[in-house]
C-alpha atoms as a PDB file:
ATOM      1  CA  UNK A   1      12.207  -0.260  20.941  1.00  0.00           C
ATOM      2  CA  UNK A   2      10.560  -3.688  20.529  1.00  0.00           C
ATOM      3  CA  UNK A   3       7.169  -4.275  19.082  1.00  0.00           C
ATOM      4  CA  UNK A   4       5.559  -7.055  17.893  1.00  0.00           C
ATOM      5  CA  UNK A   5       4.445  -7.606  14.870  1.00  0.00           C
ATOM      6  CA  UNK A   6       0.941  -9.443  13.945  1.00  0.00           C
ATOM      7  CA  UNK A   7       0.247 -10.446  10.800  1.00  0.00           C
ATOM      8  CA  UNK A   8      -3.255 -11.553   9.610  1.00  0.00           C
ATOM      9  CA  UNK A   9      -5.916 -11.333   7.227  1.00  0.00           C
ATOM     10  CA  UNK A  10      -8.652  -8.479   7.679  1.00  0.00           C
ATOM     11  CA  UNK A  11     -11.153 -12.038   8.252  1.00  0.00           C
ATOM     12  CA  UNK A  12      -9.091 -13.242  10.750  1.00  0.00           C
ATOM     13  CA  UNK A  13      -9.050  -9.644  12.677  1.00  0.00           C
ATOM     14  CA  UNK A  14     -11.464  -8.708  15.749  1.00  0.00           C
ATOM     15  CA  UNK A  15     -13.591  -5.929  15.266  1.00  0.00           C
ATOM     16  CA  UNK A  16     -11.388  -3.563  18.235  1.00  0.00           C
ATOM     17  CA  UNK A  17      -8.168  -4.471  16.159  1.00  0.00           C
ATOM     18  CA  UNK A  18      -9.928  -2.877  13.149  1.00  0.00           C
ATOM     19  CA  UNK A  19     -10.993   0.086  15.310  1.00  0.00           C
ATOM     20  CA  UNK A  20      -7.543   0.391  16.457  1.00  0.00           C
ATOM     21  CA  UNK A  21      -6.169   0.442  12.927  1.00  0.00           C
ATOM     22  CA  UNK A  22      -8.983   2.763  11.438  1.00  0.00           C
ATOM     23  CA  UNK A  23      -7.959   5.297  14.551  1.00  0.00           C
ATOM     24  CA  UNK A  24      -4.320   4.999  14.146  1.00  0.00           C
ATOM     25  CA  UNK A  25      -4.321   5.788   9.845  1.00  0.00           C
ATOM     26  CA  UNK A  26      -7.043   8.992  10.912  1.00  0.00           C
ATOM     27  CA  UNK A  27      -4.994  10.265  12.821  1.00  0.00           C
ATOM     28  CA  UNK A  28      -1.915   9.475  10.877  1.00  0.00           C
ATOM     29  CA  UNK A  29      -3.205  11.209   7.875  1.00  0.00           C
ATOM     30  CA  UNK A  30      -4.399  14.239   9.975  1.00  0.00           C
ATOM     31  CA  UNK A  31      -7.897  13.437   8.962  1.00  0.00           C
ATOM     32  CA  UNK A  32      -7.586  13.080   5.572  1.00  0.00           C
ATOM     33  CA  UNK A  33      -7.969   9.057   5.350  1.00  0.00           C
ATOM     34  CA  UNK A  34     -11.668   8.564   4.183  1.00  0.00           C
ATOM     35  CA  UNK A  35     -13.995   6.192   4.019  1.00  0.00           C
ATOM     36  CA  UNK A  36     -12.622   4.510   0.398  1.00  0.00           C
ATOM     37  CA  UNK A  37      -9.494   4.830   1.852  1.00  0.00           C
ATOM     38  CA  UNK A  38     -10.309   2.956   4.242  1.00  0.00           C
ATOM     39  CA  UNK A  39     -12.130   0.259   2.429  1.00  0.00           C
ATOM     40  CA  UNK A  40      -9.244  -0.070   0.149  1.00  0.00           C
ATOM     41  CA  UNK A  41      -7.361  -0.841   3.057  1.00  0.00           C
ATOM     42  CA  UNK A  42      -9.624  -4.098   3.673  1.00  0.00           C
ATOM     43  CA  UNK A  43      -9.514  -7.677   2.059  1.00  0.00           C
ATOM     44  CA  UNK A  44      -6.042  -8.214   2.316  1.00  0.00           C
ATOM     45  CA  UNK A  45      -2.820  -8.888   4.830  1.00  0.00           C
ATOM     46  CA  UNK A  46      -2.348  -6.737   7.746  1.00  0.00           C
ATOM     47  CA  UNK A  47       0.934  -5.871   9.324  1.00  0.00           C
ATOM     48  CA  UNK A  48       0.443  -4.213  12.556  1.00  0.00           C
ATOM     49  CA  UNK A  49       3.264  -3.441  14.789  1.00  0.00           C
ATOM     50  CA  UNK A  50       2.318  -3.052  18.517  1.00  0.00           C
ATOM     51  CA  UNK A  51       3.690  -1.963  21.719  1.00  0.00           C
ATOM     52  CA  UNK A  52       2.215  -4.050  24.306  1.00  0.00           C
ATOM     53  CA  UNK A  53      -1.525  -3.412  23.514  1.00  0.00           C
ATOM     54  CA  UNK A  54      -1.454   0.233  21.773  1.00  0.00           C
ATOM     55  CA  UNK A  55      -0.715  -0.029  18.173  1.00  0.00           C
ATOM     56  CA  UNK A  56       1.709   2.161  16.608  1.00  0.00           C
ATOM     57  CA  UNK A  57       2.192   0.898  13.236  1.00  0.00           C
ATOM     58  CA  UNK A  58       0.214  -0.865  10.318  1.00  0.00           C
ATOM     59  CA  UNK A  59       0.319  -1.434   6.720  1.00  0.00           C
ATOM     60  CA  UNK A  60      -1.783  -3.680   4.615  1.00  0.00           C
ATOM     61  CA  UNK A  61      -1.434  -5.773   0.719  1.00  0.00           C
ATOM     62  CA  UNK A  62      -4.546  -6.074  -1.083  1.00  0.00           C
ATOM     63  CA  UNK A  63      -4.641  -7.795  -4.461  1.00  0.00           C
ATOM     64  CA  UNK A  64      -5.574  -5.438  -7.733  1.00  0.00           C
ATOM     65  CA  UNK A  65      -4.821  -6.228 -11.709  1.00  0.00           C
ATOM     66  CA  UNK A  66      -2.590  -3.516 -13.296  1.00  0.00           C
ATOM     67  CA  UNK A  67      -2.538  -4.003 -16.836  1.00  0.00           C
ATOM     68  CA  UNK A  68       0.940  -3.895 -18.027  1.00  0.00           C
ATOM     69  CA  UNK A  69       2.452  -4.347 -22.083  1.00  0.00           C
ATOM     70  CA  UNK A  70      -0.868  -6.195 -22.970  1.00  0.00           C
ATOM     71  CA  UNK A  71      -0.755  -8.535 -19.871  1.00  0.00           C
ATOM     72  CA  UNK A  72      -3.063  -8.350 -16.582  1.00  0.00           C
ATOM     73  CA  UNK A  73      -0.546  -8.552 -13.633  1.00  0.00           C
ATOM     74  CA  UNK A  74      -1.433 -10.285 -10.170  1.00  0.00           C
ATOM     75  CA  UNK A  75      -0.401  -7.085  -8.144  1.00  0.00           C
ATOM     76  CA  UNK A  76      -0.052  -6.897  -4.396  1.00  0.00           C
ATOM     77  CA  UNK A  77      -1.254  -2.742  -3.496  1.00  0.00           C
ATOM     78  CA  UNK A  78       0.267  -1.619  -0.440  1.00  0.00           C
ATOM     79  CA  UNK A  79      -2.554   0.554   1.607  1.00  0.00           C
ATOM     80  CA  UNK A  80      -2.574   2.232   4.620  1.00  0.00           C
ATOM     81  CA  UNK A  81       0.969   2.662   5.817  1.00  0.00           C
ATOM     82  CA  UNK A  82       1.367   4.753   9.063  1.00  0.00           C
ATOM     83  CA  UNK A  83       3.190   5.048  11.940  1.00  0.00           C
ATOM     84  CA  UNK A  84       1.739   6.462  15.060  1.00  0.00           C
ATOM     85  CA  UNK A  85       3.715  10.022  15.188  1.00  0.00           C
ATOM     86  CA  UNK A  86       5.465  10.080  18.194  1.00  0.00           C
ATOM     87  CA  UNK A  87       7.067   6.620  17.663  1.00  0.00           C
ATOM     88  CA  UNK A  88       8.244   7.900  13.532  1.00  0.00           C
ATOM     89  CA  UNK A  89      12.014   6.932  12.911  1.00  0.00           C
ATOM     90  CA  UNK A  90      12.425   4.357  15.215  1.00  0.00           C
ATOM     91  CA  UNK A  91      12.085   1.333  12.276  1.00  0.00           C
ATOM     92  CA  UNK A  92       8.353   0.766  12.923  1.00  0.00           C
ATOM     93  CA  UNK A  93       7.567   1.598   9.153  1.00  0.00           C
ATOM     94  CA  UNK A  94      10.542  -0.793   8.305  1.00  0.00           C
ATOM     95  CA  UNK A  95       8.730  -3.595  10.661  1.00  0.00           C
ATOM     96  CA  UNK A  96       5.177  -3.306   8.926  1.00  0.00           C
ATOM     97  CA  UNK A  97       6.717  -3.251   5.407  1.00  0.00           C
ATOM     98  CA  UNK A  98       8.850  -5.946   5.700  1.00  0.00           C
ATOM     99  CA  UNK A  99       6.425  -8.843   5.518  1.00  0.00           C
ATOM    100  CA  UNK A 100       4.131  -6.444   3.254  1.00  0.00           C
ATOM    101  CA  UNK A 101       7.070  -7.506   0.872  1.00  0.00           C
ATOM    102  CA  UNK A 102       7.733 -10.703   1.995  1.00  0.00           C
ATOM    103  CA  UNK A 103       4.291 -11.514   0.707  1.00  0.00           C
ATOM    104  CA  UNK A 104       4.642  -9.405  -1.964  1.00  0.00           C
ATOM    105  CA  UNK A 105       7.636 -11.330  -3.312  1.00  0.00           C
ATOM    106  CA  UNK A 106       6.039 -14.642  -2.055  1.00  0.00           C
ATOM    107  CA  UNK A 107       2.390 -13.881  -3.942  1.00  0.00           C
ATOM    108  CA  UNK A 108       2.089 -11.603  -6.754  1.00  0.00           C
ATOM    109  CA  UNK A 109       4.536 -10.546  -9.887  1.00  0.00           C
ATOM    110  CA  UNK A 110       4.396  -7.233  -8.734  1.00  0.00           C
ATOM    111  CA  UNK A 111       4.206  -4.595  -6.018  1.00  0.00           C
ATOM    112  CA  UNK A 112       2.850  -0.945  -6.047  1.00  0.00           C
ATOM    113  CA  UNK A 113       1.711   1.415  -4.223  1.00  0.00           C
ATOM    114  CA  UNK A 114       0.960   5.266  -4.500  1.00  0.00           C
ATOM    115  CA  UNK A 115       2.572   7.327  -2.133  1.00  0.00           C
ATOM    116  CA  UNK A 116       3.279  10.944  -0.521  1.00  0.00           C
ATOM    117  CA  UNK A 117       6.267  12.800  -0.968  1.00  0.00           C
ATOM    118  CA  UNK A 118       7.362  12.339   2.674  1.00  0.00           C
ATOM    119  CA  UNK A 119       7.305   8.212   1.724  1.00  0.00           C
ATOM    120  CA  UNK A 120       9.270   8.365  -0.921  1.00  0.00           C
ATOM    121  CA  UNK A 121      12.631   8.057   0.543  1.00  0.00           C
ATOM    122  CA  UNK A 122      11.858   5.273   2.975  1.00  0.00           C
ATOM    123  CA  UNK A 123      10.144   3.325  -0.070  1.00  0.00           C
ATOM    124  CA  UNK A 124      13.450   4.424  -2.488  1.00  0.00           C
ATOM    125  CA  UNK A 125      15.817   2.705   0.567  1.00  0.00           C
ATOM    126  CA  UNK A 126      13.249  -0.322   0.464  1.00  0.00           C
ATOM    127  CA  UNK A 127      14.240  -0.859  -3.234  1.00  0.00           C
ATOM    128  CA  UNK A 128      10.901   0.020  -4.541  1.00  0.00           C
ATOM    129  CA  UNK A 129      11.650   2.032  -7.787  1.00  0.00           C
ATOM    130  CA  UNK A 130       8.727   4.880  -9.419  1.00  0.00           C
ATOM    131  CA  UNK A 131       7.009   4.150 -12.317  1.00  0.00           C
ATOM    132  CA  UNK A 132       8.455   6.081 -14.818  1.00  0.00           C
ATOM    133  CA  UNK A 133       5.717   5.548 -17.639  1.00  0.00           C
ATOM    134  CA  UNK A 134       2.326   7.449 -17.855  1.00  0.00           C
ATOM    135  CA  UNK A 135      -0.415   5.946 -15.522  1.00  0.00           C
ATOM    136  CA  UNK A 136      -4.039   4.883 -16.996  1.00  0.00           C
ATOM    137  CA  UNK A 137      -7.432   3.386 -14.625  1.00  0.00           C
ATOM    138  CA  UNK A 138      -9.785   1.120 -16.513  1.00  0.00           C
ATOM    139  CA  UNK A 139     -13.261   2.997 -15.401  1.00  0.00           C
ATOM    140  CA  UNK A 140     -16.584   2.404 -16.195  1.00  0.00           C
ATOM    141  CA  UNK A 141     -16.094   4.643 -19.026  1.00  0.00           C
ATOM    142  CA  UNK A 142     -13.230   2.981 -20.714  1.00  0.00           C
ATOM    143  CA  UNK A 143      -9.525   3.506 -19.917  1.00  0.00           C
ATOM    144  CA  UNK A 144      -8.619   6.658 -18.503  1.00  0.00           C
ATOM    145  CA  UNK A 145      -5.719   8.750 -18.294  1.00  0.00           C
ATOM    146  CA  UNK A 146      -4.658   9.869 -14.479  1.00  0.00           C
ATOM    147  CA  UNK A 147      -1.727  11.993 -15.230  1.00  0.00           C
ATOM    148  CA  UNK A 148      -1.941  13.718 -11.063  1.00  0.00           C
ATOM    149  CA  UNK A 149      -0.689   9.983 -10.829  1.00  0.00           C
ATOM    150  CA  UNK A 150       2.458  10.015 -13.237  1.00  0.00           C
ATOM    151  CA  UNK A 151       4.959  10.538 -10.373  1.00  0.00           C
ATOM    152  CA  UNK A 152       3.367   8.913  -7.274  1.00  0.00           C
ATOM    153  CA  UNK A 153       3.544   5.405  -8.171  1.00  0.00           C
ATOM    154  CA  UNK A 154       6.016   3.252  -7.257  1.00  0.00           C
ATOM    155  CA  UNK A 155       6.750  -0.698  -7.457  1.00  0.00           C
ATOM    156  CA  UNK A 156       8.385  -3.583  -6.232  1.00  0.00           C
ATOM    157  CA  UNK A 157       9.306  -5.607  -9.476  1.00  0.00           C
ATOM    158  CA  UNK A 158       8.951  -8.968  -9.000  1.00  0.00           C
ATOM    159  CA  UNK A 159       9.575 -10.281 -12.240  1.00  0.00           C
ATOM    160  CA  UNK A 160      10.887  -8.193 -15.053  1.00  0.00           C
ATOM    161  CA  UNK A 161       8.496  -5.088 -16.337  1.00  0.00           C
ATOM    162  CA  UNK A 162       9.513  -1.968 -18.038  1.00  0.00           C
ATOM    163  CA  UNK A 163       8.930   1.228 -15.989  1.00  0.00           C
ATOM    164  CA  UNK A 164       8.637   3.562 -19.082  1.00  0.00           C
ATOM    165  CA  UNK A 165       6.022   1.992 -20.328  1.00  0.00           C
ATOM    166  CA  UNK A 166       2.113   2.397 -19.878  1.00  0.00           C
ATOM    167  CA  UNK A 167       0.677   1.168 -16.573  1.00  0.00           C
ATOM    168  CA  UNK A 168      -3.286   0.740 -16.176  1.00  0.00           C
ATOM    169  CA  UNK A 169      -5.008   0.219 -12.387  1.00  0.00           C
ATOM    170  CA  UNK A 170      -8.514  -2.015 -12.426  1.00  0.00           C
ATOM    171  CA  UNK A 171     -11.321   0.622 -11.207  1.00  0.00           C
ATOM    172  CA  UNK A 172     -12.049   1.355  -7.402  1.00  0.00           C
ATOM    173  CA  UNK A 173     -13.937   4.197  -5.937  1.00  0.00           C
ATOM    174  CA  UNK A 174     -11.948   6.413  -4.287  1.00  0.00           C
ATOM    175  CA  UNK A 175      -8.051   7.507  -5.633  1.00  0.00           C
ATOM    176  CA  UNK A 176      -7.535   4.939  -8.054  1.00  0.00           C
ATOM    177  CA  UNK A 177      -3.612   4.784  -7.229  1.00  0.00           C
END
């Protein structure tokens, strides 16, 4: 199968293309992408694989701070990855993510991303490695502990960290991972 895929910034993308992503991640996610999913989708790069005009794949980078051994790291968050189901295992997810990391690698001294069980292989092949350390979000009310979190979170080291140690997420409504 051959799709194309467009890369662009959520400013540069027509108000149908956003439609067409927002439909393709509900549906993806059985329903269960909300609304601050959704929005932490936003502000960033877009990969979106498509099929002539139906799109069948997507996956944004957003920038966030994760606070890491006393330092504030530029991070690129992956968001809404999804593959429309009846085109799953044909390399669509590989398409999206590949210039996810490209910019990744190209922008930021770190990926991460928080994913579902059924991800974890295909981001384990990708070279993305979990987060072995405990997992903290800087809230309103100070830092906070999110130990649901502990074994969902995985990065793309860009330059060296240690993933034993503590890592911290800057607030967002919503999951914070």
């Amino acid at each position: 199968m051959v799709v194309n895929v467009v890369v662009a910034h959520t400013a540069d993308l027509a108000p149908a293309t956003l439609t067409a992503v927002r439909a393709l991640l509900d549906t993806a996610f059985d329903n269960g992408f909300g609304d601050a999913d959704w929005d932490h989708s936003l502000g960033g790069m877009h990969a979106m694989a498509w099929d002539g005009d139906e799109l069948v794949g997507h996956a944004a980078v957003v920038q966030r701070r994760l606070l890491h051994q006393g330092r504030a790291l530029r991070a690129g968050y992956v968001e809404g990855v999804a593959v429309r189901a009846d085109r799953r295992r044909r390399g669509i997810g590989a398409a999206v993510m590949a210039p996810v990391e490209r910019i990744i690698r190209g922008a930021y001294e770190l990926g991460a991303l928080g994913s579902s069980e059924m991800g974890v292989p295909f981001y384990l092949a990708r070279g993305w490695r979990r987060w072995q350390g405990r997992t903290w979000a800087l809230t309103p009310n100070g830092i906070t502990r999110t130990p649901d979190d502990d074994d969902g979170v995985y990065v793309l080291p860009v330059r060296p960290v240690e993933l034993t140690a503590d890592l911290t997420c800057d607030w967002r409504a919503g999951d914070v991972w």
